[in-house]
C-alpha atoms as a PDB file:
ATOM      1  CA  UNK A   1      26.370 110.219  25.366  1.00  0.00           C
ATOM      2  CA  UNK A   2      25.949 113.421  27.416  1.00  0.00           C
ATOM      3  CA  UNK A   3      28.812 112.148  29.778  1.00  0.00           C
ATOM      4  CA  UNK A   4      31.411 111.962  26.715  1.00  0.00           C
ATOM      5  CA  UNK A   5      33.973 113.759  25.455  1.00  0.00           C
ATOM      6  CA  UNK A   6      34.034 112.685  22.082  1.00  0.00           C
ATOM      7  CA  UNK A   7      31.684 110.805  19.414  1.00  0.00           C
ATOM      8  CA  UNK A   8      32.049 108.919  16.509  1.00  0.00           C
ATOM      9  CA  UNK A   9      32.850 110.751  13.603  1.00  0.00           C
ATOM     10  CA  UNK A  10      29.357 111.978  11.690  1.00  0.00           C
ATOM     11  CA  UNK A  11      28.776 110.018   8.445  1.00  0.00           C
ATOM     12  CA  UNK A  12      27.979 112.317   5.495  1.00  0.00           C
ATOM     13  CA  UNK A  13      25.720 109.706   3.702  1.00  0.00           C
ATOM     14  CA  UNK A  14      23.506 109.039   6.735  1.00  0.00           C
ATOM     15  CA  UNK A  15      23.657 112.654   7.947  1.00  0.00           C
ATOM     16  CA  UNK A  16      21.901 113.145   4.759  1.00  0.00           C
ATOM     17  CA  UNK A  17      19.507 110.589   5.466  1.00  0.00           C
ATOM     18  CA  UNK A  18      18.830 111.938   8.459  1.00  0.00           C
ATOM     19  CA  UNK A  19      17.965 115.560   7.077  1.00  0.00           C
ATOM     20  CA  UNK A  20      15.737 114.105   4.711  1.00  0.00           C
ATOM     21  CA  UNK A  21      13.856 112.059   6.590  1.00  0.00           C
ATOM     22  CA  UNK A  22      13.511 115.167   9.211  1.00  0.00           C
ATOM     23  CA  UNK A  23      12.238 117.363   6.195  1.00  0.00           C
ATOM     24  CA  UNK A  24       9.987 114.617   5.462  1.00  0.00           C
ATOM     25  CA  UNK A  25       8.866 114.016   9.326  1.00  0.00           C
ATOM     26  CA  UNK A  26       6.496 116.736  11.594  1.00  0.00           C
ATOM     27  CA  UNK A  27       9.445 116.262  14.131  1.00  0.00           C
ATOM     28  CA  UNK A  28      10.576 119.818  13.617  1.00  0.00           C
ATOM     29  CA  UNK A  29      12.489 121.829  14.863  1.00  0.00           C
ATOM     30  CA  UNK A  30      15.167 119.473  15.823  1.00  0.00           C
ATOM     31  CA  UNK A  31      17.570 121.184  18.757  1.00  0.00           C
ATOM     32  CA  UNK A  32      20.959 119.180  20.472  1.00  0.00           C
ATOM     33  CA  UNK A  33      22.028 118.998  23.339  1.00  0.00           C
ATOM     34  CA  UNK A  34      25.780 119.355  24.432  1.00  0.00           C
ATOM     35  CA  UNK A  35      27.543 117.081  26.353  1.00  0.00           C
ATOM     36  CA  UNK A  36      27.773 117.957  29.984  1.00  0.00           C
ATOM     37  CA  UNK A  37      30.759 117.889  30.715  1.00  0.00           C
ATOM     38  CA  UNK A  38      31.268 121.137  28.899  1.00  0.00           C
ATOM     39  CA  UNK A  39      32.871 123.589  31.156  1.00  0.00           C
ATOM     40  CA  UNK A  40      33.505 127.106  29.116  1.00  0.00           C
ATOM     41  CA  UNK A  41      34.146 129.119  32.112  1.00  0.00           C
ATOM     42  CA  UNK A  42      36.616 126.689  34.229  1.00  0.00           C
ATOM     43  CA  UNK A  43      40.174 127.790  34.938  1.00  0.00           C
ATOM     44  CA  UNK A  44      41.539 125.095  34.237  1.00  0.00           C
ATOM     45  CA  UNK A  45      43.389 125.395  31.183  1.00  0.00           C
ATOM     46  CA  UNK A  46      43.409 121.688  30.186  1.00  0.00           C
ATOM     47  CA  UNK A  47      39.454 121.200  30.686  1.00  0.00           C
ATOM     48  CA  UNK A  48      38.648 124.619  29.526  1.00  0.00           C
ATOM     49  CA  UNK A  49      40.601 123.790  25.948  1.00  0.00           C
ATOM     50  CA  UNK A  50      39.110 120.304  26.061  1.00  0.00           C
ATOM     51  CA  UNK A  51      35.745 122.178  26.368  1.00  0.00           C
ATOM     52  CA  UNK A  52      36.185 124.468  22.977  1.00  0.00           C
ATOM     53  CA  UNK A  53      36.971 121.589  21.239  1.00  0.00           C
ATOM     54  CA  UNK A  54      33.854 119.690  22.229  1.00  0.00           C
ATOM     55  CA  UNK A  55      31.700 122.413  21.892  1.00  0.00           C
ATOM     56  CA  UNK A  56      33.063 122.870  18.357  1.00  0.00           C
ATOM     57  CA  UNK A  57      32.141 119.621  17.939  1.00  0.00           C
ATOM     58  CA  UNK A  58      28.733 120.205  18.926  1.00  0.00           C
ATOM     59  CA  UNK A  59      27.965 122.876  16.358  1.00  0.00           C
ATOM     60  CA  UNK A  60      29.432 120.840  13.626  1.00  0.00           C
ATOM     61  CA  UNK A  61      27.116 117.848  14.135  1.00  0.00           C
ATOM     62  CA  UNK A  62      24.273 120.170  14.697  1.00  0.00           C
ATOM     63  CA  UNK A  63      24.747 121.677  11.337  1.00  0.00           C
ATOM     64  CA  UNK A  64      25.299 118.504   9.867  1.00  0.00           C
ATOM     65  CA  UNK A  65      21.695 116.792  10.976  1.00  0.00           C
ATOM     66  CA  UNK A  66      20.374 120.129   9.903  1.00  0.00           C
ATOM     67  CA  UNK A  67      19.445 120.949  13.385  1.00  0.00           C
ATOM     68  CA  UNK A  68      18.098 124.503  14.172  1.00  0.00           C
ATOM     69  CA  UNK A  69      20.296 124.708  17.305  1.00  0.00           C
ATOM     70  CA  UNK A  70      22.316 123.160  20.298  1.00  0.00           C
ATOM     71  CA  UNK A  71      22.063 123.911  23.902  1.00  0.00           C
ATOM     72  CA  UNK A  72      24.665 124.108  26.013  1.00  0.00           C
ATOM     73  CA  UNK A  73      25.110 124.833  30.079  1.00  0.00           C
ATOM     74  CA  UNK A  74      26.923 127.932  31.262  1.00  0.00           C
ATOM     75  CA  UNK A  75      27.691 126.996  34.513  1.00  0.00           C
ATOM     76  CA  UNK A  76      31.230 128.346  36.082  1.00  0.00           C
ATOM     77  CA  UNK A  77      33.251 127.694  39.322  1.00  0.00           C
ATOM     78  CA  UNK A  78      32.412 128.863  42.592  1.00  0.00           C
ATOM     79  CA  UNK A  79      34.140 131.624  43.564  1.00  0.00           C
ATOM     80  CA  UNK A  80      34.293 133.057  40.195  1.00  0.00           C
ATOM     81  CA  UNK A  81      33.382 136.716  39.849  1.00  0.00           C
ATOM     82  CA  UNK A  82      29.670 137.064  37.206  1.00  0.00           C
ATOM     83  CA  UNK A  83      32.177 139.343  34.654  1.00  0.00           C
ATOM     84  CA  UNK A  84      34.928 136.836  34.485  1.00  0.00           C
ATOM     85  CA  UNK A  85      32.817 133.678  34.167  1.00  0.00           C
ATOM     86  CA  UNK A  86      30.653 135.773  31.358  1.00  0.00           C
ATOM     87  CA  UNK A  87      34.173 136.872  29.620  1.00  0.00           C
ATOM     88  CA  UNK A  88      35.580 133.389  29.907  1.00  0.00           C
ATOM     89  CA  UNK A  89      32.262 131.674  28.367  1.00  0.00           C
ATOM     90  CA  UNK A  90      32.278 134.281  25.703  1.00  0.00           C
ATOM     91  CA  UNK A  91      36.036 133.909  24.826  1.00  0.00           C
ATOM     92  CA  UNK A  92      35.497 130.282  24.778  1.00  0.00           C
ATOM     93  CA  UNK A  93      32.662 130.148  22.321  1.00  0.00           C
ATOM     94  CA  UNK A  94      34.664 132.422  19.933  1.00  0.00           C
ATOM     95  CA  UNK A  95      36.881 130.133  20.160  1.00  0.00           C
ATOM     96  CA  UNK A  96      34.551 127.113  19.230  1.00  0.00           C
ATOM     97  CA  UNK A  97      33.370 129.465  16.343  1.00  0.00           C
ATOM     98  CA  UNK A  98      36.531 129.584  14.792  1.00  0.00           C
ATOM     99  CA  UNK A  99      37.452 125.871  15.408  1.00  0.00           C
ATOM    100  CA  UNK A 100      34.125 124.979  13.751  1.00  0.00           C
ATOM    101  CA  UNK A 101      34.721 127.376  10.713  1.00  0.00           C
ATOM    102  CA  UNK A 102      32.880 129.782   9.195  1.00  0.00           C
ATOM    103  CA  UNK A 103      30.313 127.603   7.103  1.00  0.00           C
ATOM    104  CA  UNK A 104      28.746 126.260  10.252  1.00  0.00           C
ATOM    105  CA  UNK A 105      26.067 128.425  11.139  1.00  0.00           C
ATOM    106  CA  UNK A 106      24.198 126.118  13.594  1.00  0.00           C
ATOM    107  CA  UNK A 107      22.851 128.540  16.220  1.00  0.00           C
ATOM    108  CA  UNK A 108      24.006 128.379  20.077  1.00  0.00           C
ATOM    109  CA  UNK A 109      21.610 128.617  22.663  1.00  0.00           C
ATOM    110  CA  UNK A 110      22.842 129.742  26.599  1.00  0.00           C
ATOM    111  CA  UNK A 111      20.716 127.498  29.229  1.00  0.00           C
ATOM    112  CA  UNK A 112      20.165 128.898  32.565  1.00  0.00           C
ATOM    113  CA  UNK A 113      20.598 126.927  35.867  1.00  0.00           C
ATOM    114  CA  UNK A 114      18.690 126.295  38.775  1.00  0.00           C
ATOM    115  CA  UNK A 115      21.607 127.934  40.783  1.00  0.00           C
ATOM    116  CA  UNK A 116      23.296 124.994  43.123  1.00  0.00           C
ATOM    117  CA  UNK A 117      27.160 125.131  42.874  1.00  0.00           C
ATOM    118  CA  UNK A 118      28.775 128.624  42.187  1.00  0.00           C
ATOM    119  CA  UNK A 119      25.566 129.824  40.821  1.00  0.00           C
ATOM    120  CA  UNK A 120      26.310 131.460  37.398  1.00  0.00           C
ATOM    121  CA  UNK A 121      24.151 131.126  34.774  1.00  0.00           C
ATOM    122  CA  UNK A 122      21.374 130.891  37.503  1.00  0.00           C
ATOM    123  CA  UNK A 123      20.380 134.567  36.344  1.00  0.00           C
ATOM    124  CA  UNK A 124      19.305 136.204  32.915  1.00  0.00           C
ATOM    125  CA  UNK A 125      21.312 138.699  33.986  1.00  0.00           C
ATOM    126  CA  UNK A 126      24.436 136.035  33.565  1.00  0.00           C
ATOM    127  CA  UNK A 127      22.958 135.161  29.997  1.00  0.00           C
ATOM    128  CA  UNK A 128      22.891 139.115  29.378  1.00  0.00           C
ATOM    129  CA  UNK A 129      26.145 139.584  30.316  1.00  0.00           C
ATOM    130  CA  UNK A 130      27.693 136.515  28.119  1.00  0.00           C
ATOM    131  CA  UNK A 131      25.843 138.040  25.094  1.00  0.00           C
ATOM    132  CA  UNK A 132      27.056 141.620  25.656  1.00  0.00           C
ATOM    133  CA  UNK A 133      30.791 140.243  25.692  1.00  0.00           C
ATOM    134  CA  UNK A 134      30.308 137.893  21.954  1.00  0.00           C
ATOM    135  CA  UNK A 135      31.652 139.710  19.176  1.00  0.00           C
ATOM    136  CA  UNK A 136      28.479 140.636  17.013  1.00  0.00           C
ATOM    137  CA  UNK A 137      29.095 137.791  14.579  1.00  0.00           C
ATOM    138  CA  UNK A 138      29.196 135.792  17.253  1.00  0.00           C
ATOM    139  CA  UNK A 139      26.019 137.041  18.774  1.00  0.00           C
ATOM    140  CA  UNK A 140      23.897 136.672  16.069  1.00  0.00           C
ATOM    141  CA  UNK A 141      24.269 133.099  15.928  1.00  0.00           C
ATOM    142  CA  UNK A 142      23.771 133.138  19.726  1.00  0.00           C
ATOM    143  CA  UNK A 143      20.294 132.984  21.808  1.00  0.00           C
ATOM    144  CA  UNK A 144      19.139 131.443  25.118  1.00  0.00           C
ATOM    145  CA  UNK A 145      17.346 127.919  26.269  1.00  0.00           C
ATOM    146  CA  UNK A 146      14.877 128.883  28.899  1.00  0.00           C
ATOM    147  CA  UNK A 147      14.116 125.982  31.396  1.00  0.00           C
ATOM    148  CA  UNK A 148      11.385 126.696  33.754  1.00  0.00           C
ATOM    149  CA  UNK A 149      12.119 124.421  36.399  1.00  0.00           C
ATOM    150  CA  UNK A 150      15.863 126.152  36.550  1.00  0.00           C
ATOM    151  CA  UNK A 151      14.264 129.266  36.472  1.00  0.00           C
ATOM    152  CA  UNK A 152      11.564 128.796  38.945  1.00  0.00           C
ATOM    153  CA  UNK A 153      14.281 126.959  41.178  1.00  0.00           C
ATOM    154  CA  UNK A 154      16.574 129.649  41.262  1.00  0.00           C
ATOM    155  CA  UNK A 155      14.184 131.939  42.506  1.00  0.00           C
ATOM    156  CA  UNK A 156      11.724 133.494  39.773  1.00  0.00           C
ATOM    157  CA  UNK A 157       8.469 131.899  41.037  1.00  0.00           C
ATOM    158  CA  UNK A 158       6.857 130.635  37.560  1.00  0.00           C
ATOM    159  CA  UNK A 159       3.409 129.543  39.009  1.00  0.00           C
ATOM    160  CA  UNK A 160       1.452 132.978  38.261  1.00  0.00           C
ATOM    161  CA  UNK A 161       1.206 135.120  35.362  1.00  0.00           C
ATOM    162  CA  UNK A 162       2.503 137.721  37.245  1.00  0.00           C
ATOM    163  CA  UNK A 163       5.518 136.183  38.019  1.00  0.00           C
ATOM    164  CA  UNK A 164       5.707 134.798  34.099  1.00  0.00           C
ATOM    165  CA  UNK A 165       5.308 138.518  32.860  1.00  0.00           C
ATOM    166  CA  UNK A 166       7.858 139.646  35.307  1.00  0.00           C
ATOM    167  CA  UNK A 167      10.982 136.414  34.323  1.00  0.00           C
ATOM    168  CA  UNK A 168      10.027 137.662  30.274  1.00  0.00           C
ATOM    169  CA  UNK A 169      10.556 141.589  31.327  1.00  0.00           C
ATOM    170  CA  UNK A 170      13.773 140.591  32.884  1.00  0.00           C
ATOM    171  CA  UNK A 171      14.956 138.062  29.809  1.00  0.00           C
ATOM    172  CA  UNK A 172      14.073 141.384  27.736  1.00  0.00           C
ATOM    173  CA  UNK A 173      16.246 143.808  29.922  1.00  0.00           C
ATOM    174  CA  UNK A 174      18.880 141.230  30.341  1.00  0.00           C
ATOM    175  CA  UNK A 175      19.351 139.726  27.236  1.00  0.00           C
ATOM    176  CA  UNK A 176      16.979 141.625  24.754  1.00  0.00           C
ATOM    177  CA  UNK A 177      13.936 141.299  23.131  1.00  0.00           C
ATOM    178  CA  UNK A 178      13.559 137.799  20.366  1.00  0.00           C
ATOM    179  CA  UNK A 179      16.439 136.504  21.740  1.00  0.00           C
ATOM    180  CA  UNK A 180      14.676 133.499  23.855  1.00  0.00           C
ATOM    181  CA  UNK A 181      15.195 130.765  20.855  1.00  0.00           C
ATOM    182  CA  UNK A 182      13.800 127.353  23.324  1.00  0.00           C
ATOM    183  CA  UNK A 183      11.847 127.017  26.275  1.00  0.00           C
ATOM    184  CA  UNK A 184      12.345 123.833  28.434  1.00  0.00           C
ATOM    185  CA  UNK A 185       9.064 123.573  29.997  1.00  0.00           C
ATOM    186  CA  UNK A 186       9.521 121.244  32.830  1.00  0.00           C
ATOM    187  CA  UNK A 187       7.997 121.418  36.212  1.00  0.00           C
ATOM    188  CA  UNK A 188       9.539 121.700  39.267  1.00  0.00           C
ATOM    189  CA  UNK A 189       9.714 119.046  41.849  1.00  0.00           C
ATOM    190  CA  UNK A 190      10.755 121.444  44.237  1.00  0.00           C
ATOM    191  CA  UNK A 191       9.853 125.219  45.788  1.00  0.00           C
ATOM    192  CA  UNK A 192      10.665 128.365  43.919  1.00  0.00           C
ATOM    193  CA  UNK A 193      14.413 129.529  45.152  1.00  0.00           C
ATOM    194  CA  UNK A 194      15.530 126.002  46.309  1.00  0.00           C
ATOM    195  CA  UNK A 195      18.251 126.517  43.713  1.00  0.00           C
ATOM    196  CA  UNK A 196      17.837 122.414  42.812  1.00  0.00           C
ATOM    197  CA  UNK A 197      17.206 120.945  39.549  1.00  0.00           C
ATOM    198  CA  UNK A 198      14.935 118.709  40.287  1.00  0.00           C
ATOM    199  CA  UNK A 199      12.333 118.124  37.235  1.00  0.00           C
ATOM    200  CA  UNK A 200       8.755 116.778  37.421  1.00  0.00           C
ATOM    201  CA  UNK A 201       5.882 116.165  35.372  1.00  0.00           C
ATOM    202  CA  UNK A 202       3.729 118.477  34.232  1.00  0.00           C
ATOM    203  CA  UNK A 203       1.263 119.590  36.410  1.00  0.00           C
ATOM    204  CA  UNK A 204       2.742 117.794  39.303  1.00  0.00           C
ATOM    205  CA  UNK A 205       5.162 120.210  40.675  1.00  0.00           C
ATOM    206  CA  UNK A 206       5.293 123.304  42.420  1.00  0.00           C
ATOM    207  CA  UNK A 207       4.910 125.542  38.810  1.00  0.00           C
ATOM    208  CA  UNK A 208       1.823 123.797  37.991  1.00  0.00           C
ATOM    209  CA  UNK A 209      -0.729 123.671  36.166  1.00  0.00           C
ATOM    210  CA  UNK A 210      -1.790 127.526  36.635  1.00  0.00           C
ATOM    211  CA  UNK A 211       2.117 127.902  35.991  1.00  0.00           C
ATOM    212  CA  UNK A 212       2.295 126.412  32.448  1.00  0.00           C
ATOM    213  CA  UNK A 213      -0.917 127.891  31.170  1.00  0.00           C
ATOM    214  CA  UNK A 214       0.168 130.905  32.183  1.00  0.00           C
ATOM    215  CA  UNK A 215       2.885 130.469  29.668  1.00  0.00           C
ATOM    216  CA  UNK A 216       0.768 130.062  26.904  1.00  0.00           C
ATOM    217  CA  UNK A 217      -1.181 133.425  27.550  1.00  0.00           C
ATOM    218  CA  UNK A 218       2.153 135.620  27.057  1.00  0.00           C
ATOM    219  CA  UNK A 219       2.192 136.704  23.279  1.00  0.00           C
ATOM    220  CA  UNK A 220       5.795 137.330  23.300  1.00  0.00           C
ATOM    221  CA  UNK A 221       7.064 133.782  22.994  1.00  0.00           C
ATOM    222  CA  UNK A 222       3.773 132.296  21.430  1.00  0.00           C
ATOM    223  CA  UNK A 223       6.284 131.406  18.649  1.00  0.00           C
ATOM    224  CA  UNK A 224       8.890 130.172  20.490  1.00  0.00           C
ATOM    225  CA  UNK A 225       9.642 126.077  20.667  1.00  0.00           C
ATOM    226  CA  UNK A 226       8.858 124.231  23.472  1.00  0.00           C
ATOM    227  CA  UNK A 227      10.039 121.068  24.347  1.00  0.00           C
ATOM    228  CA  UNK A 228      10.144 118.586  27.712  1.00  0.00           C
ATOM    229  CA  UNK A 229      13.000 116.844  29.831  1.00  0.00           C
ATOM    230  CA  UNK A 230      10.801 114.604  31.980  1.00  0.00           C
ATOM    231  CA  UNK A 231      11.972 111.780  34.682  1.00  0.00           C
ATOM    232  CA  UNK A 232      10.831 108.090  33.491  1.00  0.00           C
ATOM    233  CA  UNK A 233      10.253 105.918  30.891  1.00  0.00           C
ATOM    234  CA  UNK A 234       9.718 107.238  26.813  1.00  0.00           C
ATOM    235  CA  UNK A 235       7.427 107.029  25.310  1.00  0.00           C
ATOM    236  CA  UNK A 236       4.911 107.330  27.637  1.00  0.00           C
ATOM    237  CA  UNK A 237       6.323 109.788  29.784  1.00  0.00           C
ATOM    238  CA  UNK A 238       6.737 111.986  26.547  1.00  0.00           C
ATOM    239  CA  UNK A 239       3.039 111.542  24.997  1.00  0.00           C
ATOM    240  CA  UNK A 240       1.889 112.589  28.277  1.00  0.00           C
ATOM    241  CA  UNK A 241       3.550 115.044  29.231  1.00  0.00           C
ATOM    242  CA  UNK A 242       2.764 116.777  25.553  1.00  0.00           C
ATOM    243  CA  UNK A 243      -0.513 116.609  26.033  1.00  0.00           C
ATOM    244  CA  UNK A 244      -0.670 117.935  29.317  1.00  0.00           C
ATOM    245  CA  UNK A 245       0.771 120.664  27.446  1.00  0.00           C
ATOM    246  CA  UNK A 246      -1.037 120.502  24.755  1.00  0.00           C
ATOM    247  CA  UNK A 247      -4.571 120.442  26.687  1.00  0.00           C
ATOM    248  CA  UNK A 248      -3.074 123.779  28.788  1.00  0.00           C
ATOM    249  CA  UNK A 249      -2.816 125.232  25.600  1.00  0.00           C
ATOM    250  CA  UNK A 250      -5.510 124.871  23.778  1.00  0.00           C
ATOM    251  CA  UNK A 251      -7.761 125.649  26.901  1.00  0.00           C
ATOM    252  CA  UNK A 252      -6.067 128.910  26.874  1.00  0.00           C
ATOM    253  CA  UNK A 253      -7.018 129.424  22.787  1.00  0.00           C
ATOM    254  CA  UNK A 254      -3.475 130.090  22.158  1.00  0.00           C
ATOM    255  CA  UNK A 255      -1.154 129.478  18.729  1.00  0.00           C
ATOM    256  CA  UNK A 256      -0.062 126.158  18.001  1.00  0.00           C
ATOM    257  CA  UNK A 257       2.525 124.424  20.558  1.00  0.00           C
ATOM    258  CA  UNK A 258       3.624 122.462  17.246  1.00  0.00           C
ATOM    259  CA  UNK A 259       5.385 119.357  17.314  1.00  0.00           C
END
C-alpha cells in the first residue's frame, strides 16, 4: 500500500517467480512506485529517518522483482529554502544507498510535482539541483520521472510543441541530457500553472490531444517509457487510455510506445 510504512517481507522463491514470468511476459519495463509517505527532505528527524529506511526498502524490492526502477516524490516543507530541501533529499538517498547495500543497483527516479504545498520539486530546476548534490555513484543510479500533468500544472504549458520543446530544453539545462528515465503521461484536469494534481484522461484535459502528440514528435525521448496514472476503474480505464496513446502515436509515424 502506498499509504504504508512497511510491507511484508519479499519472498525469494516467488520473487523469482515473478522475474521469470516478467522475462517471459511483454509487460516490460516494470517501474515501482514508493510509498507516499516518503518525506526525504522533512526536518523532522524521526520521519526523515523513518523515510531512509523506507526508501531503502523500496530499492531492495525493486531489485528483487527485477524492476528497472522506482519512483519516488521529492516534495519538502514549506518554508524550506530550494538548496536545503535539494541537500536534505540528496543526503537522504545516500543514506538509503548505503542501508540498501552495494549489490542493489535498482535505479531511482526523482518525480516532479504539480507545485501545491511548499512547492519543491515543482521545478526541473529542483530535480537539477538534487542531482548536482548525489555523490557520482549515487548519481548514476539516479534519473527523473516526468509527469505531464505535474508539469503542465505547475506552470510549463504542455499543450503545444512549442511549449514541449521548451519543458525538454529546460530538463536538459537542469538536469542534463538522457537523464529523463519515465514519463507519466497523464492529462491534466486542470489549467497550466494551477499548481493542482489533478489527473484526467487522455485527451480530455487541458494538455490534450495536440499536447500528447506533440510528445511523440520530439526525438529526444522517443526511447523513453511511458506509462499512465488514470482516475477510474482498471482495466478499462487502462486499455483506453493506451490506445489513446497509442493512436496519437502512430498518427504521428513515431517509434514504438511499447508495452
Amino acid at each position: 500500500s502506498p499509504q504504508r510504512w512497511e510491507g511484508p517481507p519479499v519472498d525469494e522463491e516467488a520473487a523469482s517467480g515473478f522475474r521469470r514470468a516478467l522475462i517471459a511476459s511483454d509487460l516490460s519495463p516494470l517501474f515501482t512506485h514508493a510509498a507516499y509517505l516518503i518525506q526525504l527532505a522533512s526536518e523532522d528527524a524521526r520521519l526523515r529517518e523513518r523515510s531512509m529506511v523506507a526508501l531503502a526498502d523500496e530499492l531492495g524490492r525493486a531489485s528483487a522483482l527485477g524492476a528497472q526502477g522506482v519512483v519516488c516524490h521529492v516534495a519538502a516543507p514549506a518554508g524550506l529554502e530550494a538548496e536545503q530541501a535539494a541537500r536534505l533529499v540528496a543526503e537522504s538517498i545516500a543514506v538509503s544507498r548505503s542501508l540498501v547495500g552495494a549489490s542493489c543497483d535498482a535505479p531511482l527516479l526523482l518525480e516532479n510535482t504539480a507545485g501545491a504545498g511548499g512547492g519543491f520539486g515543482s521545478k526541473l530546476e529542483h530535480l537539477g539541483a538534487i542531482l548536482r548534490a548525489l555523490d557520482p555513484q549515487v548519481r548514476r543510479l539516479t534519473g527523473v520521472c516526468l509527469d505531464t500533468c505535474h508539469l503542465h500544472a505547475s506552470g510549463l504549458d504542455l499543450s503545444t510543441t512549442t511549449g514541449w520543446s521548451a519543458a525538454l530544453d529546460e530538463l536538459d539545462r537542469t538536469c542534463g541530457p538522457e537523464r529523463l528515465w519515465l514519463i507519466h503521461a497523464n492529462d491534466s484536469l486542470l489549467a497550466a500553472g494551477s499548481r493542482r494534481d489533478r489527473h484526467a484522461w487522455i485527451g480530455e484535459g487541458t494538455i490534450g490531444e495536440n499536447g500528447f502528440a506533440a510528445l511523440f514528435t520530439e526525438e529526444r525521448i522517443a526511447a523513453v517509457p511511458i506509462v499512465i496514472e488514470m482516475p477510474g476503474d482498471p482495466p478499462v480505464k487502462d486499455a483506453e487510455n493506451l490506445a489513446r496513446l497509442r493512436r496519437l502515436r502512430d498518427s504521428c509515424a513515431a517509434p514504438s510506445l511499447g508495452g
